[in-house]
Protein backbone atom coordinates (compact mmCIF):
# COMPACT_ATOMS: atom_id res chain seq x y z
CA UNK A 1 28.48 -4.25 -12.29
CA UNK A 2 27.48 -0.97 -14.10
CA UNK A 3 26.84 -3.15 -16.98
CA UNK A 4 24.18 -4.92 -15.09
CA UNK A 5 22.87 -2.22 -13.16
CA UNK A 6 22.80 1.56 -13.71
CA UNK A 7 25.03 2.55 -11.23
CA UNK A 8 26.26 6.54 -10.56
CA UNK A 9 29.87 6.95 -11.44
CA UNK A 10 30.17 9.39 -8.57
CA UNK A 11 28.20 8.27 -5.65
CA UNK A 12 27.59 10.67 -3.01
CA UNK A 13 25.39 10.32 -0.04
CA UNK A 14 25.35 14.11 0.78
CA UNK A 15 22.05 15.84 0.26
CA UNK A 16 21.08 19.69 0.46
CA UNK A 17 20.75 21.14 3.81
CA UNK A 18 17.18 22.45 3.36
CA UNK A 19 14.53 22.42 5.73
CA UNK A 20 12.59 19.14 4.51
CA UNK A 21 15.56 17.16 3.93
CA UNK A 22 16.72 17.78 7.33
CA UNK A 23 13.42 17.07 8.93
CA UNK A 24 12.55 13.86 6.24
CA UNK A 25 16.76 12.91 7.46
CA UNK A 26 15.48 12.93 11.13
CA UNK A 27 12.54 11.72 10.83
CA UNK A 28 13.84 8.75 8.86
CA UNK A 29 16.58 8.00 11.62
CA UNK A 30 13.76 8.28 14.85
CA UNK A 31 11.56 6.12 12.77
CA UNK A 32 14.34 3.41 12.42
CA UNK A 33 15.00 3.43 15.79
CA UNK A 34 11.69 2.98 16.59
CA UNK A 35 11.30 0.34 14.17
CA UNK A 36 14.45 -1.71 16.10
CA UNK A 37 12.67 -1.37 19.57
CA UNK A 38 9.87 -2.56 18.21
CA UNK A 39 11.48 -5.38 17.11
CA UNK A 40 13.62 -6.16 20.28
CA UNK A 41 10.41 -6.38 22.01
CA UNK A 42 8.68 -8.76 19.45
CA UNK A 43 12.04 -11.22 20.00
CA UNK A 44 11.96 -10.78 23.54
CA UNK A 45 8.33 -11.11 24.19
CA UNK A 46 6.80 -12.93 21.14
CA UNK A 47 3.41 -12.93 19.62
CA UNK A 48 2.58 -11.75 23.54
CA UNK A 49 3.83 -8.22 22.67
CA UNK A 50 0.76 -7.91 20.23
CA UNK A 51 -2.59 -6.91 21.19
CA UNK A 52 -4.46 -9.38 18.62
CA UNK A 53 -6.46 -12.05 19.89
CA UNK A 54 -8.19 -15.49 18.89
CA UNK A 55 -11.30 -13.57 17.99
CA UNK A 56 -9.13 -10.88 16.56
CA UNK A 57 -6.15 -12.37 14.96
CA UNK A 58 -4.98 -9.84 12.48
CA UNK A 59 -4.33 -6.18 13.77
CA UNK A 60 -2.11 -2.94 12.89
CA UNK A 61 0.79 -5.19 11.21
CA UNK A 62 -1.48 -6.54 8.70
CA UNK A 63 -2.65 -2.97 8.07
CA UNK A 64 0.71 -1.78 7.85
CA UNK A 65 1.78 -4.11 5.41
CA UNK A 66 -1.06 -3.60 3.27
CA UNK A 67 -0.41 -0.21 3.02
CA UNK A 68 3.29 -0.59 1.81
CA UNK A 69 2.05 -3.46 -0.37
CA UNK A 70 -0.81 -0.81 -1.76
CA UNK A 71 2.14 1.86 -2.61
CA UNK A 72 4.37 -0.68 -3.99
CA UNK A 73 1.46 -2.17 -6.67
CA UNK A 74 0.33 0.99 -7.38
CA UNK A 75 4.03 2.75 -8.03
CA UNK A 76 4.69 -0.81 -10.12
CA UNK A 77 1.57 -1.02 -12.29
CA UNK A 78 1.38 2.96 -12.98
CA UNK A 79 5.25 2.60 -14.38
CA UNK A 80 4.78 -0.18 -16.19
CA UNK A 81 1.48 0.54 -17.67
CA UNK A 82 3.20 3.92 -18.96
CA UNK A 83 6.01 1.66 -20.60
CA UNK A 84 3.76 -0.44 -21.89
CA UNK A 85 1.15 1.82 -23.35
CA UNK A 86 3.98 4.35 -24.30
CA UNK A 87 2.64 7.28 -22.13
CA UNK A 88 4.55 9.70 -23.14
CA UNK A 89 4.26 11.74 -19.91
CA UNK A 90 4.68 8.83 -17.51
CA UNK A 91 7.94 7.75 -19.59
CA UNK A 92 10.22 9.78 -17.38
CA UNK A 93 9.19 8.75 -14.46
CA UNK A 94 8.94 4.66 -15.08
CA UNK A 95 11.89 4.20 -13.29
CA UNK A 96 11.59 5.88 -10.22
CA UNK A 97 7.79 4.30 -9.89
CA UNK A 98 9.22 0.63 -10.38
CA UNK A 99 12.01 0.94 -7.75
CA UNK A 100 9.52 3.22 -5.47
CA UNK A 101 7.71 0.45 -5.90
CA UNK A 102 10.27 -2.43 -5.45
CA UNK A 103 11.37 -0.63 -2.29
CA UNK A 104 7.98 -0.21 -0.73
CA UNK A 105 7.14 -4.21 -0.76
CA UNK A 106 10.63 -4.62 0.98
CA UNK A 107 9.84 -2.07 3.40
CA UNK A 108 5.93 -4.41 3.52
CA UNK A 109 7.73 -7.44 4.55
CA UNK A 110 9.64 -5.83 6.82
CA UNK A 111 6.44 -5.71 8.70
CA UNK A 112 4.81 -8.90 7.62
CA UNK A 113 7.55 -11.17 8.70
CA UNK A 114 7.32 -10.18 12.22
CA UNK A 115 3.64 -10.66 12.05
CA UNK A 116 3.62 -14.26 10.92
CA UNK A 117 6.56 -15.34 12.93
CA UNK A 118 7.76 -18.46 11.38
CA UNK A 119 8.83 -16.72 7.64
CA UNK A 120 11.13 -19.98 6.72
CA UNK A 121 8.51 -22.61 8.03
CA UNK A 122 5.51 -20.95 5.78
CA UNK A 123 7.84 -20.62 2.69
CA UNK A 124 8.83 -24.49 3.11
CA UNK A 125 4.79 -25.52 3.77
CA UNK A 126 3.28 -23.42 1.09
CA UNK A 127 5.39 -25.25 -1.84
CA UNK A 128 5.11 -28.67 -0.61
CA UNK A 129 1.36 -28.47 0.76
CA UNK A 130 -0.18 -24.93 -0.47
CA UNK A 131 -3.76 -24.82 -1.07
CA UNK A 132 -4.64 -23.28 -4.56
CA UNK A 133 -8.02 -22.55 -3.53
CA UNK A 134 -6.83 -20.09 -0.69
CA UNK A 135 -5.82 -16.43 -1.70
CA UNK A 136 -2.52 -16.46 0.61
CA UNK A 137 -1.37 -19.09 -1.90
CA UNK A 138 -2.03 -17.33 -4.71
CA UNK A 139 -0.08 -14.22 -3.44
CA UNK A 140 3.25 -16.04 -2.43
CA UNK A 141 2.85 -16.83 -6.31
CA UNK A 142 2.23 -13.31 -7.22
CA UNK A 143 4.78 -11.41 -5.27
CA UNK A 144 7.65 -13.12 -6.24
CA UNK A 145 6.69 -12.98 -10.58
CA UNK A 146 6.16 -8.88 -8.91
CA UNK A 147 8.81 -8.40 -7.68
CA UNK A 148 10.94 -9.98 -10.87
CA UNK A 149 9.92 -8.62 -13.65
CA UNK A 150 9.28 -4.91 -12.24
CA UNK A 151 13.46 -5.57 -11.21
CA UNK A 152 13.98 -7.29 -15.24
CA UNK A 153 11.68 -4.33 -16.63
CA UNK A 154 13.89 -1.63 -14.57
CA UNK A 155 17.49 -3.29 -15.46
CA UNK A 156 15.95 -3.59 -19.16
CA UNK A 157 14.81 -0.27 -19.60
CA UNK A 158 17.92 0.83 -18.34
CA UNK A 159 19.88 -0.49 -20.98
CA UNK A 160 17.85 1.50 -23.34
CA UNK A 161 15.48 -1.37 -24.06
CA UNK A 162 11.72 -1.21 -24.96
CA UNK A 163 10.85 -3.81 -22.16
CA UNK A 164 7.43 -3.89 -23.33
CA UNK A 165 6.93 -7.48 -23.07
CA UNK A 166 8.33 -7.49 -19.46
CA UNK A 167 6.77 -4.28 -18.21
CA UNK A 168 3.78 -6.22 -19.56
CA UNK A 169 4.18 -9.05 -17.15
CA UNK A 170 5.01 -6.92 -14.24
CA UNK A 171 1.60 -4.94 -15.00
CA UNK A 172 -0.08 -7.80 -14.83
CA UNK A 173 1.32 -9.58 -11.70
CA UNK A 174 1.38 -6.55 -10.07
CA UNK A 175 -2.56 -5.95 -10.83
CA UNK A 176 -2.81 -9.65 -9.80
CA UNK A 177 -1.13 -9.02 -6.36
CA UNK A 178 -3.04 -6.39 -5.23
CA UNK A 179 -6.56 -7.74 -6.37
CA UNK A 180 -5.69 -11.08 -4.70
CA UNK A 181 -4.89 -8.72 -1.34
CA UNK A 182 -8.23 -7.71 -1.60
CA UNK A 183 -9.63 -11.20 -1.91
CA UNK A 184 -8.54 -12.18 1.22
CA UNK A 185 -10.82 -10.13 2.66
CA UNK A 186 -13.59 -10.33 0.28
CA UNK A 187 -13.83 -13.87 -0.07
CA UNK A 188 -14.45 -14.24 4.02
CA UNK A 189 -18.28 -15.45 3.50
CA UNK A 190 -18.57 -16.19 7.13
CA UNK A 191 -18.31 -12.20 7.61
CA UNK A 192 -21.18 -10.31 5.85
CA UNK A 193 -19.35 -6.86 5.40
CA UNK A 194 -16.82 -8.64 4.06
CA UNK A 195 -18.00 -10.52 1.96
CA UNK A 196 -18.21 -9.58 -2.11
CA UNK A 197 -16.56 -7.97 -4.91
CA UNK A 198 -15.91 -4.24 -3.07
CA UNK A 199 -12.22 -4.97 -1.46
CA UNK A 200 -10.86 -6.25 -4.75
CA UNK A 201 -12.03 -3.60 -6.41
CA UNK A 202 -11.29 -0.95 -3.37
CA UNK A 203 -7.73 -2.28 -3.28
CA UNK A 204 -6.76 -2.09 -7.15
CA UNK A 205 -7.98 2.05 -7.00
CA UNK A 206 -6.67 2.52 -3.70
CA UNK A 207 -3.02 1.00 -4.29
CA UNK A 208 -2.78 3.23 -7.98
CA UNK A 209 -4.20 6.38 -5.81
CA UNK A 210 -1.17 5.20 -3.26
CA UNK A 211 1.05 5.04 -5.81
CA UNK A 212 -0.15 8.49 -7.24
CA UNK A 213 0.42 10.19 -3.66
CA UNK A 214 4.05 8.58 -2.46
CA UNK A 215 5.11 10.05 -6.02
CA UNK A 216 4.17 13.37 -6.12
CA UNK A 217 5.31 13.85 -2.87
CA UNK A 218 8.95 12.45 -3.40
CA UNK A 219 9.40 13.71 -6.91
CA UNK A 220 7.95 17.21 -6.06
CA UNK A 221 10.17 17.88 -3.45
CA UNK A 222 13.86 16.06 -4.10
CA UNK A 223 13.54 17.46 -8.11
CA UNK A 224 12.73 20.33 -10.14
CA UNK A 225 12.00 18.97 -13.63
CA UNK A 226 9.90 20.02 -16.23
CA UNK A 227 9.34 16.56 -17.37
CA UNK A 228 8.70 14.57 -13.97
CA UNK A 229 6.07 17.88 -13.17
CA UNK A 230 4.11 17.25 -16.68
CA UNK A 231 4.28 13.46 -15.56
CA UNK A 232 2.91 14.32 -12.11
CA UNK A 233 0.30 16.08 -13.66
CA UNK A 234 -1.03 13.49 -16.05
CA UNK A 235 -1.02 11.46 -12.47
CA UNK A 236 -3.20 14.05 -10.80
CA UNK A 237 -5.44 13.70 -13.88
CA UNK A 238 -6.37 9.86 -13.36
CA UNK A 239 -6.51 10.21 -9.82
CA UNK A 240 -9.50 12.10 -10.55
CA UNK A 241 -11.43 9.83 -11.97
CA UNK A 242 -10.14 6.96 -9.69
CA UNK A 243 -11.06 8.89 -6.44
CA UNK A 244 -14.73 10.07 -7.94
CA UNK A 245 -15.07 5.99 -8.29
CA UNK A 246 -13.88 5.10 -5.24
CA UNK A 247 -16.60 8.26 -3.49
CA UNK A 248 -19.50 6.27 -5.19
CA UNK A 249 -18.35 2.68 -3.97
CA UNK A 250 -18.21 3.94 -0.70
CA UNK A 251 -21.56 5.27 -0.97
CA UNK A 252 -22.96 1.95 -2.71
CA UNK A 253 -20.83 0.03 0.38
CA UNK A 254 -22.27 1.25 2.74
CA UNK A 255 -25.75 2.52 1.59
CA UNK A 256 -26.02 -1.57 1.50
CA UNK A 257 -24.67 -2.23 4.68
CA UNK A 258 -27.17 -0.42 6.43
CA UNK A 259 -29.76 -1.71 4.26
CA UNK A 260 -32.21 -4.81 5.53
CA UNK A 261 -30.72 -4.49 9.27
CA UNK A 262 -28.49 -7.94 8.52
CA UNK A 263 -27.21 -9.46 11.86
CA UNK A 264 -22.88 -9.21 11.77
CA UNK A 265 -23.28 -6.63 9.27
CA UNK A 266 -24.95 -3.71 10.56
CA UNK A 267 -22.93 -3.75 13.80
CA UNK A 268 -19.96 -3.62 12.28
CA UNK A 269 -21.21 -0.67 9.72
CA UNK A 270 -22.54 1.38 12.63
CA UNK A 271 -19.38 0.65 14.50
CA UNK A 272 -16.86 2.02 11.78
CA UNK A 273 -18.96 4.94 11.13
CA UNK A 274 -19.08 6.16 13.82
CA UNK A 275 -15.56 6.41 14.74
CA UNK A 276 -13.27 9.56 13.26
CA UNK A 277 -11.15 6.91 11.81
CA UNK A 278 -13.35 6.52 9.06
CA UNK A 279 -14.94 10.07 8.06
CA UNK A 280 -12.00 11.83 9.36
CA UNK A 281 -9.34 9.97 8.30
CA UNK A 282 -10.28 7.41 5.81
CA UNK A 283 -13.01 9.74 3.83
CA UNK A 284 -11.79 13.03 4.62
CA UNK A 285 -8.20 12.84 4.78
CA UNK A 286 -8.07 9.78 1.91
CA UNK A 287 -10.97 10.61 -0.27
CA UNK A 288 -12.27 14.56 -0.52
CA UNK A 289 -9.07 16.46 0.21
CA UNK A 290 -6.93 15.16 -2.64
CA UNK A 291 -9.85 15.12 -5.16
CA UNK A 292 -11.08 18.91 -3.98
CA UNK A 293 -6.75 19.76 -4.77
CA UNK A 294 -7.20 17.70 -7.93
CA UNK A 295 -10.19 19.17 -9.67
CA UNK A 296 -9.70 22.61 -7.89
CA UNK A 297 -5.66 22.84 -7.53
CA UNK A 298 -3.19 24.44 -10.40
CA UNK A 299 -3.64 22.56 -14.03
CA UNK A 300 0.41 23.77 -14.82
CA UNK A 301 1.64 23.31 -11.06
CA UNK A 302 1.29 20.39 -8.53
CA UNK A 303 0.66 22.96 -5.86
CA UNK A 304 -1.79 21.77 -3.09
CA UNK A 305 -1.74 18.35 -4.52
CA UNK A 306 1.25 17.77 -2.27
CA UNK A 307 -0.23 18.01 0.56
CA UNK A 308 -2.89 16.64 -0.29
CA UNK A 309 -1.00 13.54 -1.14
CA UNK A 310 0.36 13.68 2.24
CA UNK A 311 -3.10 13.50 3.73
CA UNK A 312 -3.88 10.66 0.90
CA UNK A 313 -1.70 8.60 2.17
CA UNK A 314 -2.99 9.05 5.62
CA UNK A 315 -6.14 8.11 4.53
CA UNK A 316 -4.84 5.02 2.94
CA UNK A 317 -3.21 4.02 5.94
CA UNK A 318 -6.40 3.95 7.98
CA UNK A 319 -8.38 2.37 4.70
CA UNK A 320 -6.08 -0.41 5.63
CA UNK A 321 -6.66 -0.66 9.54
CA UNK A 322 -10.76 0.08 8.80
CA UNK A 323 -10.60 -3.44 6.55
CA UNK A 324 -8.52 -5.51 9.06
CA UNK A 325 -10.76 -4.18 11.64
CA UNK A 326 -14.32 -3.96 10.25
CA UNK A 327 -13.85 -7.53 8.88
CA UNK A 328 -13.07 -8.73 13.17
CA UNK A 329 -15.32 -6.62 15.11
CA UNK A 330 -18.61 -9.24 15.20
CA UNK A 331 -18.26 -12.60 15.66
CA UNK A 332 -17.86 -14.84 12.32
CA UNK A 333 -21.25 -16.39 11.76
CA UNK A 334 -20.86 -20.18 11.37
CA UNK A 335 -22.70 -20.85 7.69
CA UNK A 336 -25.69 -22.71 9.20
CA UNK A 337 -27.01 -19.73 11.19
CA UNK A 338 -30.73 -20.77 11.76
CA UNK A 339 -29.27 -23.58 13.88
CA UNK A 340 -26.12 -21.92 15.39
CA UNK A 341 -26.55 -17.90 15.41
CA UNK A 342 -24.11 -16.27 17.87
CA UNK A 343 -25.30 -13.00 19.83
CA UNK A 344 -23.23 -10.35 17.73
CA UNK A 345 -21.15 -8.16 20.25
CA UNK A 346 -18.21 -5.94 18.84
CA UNK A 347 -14.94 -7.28 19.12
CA UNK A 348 -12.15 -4.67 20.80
CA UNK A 349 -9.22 -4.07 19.70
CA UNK A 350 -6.63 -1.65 20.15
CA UNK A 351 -2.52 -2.32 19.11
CA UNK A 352 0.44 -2.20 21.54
CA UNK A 353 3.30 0.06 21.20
CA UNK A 354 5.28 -2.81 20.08
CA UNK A 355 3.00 -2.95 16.82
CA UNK A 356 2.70 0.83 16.66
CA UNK A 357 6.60 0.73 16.72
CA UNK A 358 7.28 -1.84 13.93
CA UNK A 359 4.49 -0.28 11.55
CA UNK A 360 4.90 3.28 11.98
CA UNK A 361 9.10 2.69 11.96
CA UNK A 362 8.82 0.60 9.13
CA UNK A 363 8.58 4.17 7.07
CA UNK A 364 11.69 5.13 8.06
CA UNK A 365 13.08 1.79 6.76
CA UNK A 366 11.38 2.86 3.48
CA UNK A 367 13.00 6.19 3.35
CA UNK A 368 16.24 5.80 4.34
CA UNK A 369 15.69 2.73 1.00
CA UNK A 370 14.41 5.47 -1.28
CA UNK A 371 17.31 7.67 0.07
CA UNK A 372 20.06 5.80 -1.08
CA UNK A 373 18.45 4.68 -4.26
CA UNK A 374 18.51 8.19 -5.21
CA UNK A 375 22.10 8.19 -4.99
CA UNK A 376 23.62 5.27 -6.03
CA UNK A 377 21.14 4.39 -9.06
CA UNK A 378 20.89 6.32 -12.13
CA UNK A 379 16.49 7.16 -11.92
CA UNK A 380 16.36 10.02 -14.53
CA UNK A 381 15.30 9.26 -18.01
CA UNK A 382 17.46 9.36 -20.82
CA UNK A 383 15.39 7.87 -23.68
């Protein structure tokens, strides 16, 4: 087995009695249980223990999994883009980014398959009557290559392998997931906010900027290395540029949303601004804080940009309920509106505690994962 994969020779599941562990150790365990009630209720009640409707279908799951799918892309295509390219600084920490990443879309379906209820039956229709024209195709396509070759590129490397060629086909799949994500939501025509090239885009910068975050937080606290801190920093580097991009499109967004008064579109921009959600949360907590630790914070120390990170990825997770939400909240427009314009009302929403439980526990599934990769799989570099 240790031929195959780069076991420990001494596995130990003890960790270091320090404050964080102890609190990311309970945390982890509450979250889990959480997670199971959550999912006792969804088996005892069904789809009835959601809060979605017919007019608003997708809720918090969806969210939920988009945000572990947006840490998992981003951790996969940052360490295997640093393979690839031969970034030096990102070279130590390839590993840990493409089983961070690995972990994260396990922890994503752990959400997902309790929001689409009938896993087996959508596998079994999507190969023998899939649409190619429809996004959801395209990313039970996508995943799977994914989730492959990031698991060929990590046993590879392992070995003391280049694994260009495959880190090369995970980069690319993995960029391919995550823009496809953001096609299902851009390519809704019917929905004029939604509609367009911004959520591909959005969902690309916001899943490396995930990536970036989870990282520096788990690396800055579980290890004190000289190399994975130099690595970190490069990281902190191109998520300034990547968050100053991501400031303007928001700008451009929405500067054009409000723009012309469109019917469907300006409700639903006046609706998510003025909610805390999105300044607080979203712009705030997502956006200005980590760039302000990034430009401003130490250039030889990580510093602030920890918890910063820890906001970031706050602010990603409402990114992801904003999208789900913003795309739902007026009426779809049926394509001939001249002859069939609905009155645009917004839509309410608001998830159960079932929901709340399977998202929101669904992190301690992911750390309680990362946990015991740490220990059983050999992560530091030795190239």
């Amino acid at each position: 087995m240790n031929e195959l994969i780069p076991l420990k020779d001494n596995i130990n599941f003890k960790f270091k009695l320090s404050g964080f562990n102890l609190l990311l150790a309970v945390s982890a365990i509450v979250l889990s249980l959480i997670y199971a009630n959550g999912v006792i209720n969804f088996l005892t009640h069904g789809h009835h223990a959601f809060g979605v409707t017919r007019e608003h279908p997708w809720g918090f799951l969806v969210a939920a999994y988009e945000f572990f799918v947006a840490i998992s892309m981003g951790s996969i295509a940052i360490g295997s883009a640093g393979l690839f390219f031969e970034i030096d600084t990102i070279k130590p920490l390839v590993k840990r980014l493409l089983i961070f990443g690995f972990l994260s879309l396990i922890a994503g379906f752990s959400v997902f398959l309790l929001e689409i209820g009938h896993p087996i039956t959508m596998v079994i229709y999507t190969a023998l009557s899939g649409n190619p024209m429809s996004a959801l195709f395209w990313l039970g396509v996508f995943y799977p290559l994914t989730m492959l070759f990031t698991l060929l590129t990590f046993l590879s490397y392992s070995k003391g392998n280049s694994a260009k060629f495959l880190a090369m086909l995970a980069l690319i799949f993995a960029n391919s997931s995550i823009l496809t994500a953001g096609s299902i939501f851009g390519n809704i025509n019917n929905s004029p906010i939604a509609s367009g090239v911004f959520y591909q885009i959005q969902f690309i910068l916001s899943g490396l900027l995930g990536g970036i975050f989870v990282f520096t937080i788990i690396s800055s606290f579980i290890h004190d290395d000289e190399k994975l801190t130099r690595g970190i920093l490069t990281l902190k580097k191109a998520s300034i540029a990547i968050l100053s991009l991501l400031l303007i499109m928001y700008l451009v967004k929405y500067i054009t949303g409000m723009y012309g008064s469109m019917p469907g579109k300006i409700e639903a921009v006046e609706h998510i601004m003025n909610t805390p959600k999105y300044w607080l949360y979203e712009v705030g907590f997502g956006l200005i804080i980590p760039i302000l630790a990034a430009v401003f914070g130490s250039k030889t120390k990580v510093g602030f940009f920890n918890i910063a990170s820890f906001f970031g990825l706050i602010g990603l997770m409402f990114s992801r309920i904003n999208v789900v939400d913003i795309t739902e909240i007026a009426p779809k427009q049926p394509l001939m509106t001249h002859m069939y314009q609905t009155p645009v009302s917004i839509i309410k929403y608001a998830p159960t505690f079932t929901e709340l439980s399977i998202g929101l526990g669904a992190i301690g599934i992911f750390i309680i994962l990362l946990f015991i990769a740490e220990k059983v799989l050999i992560l530091d570099d030795n190239h």
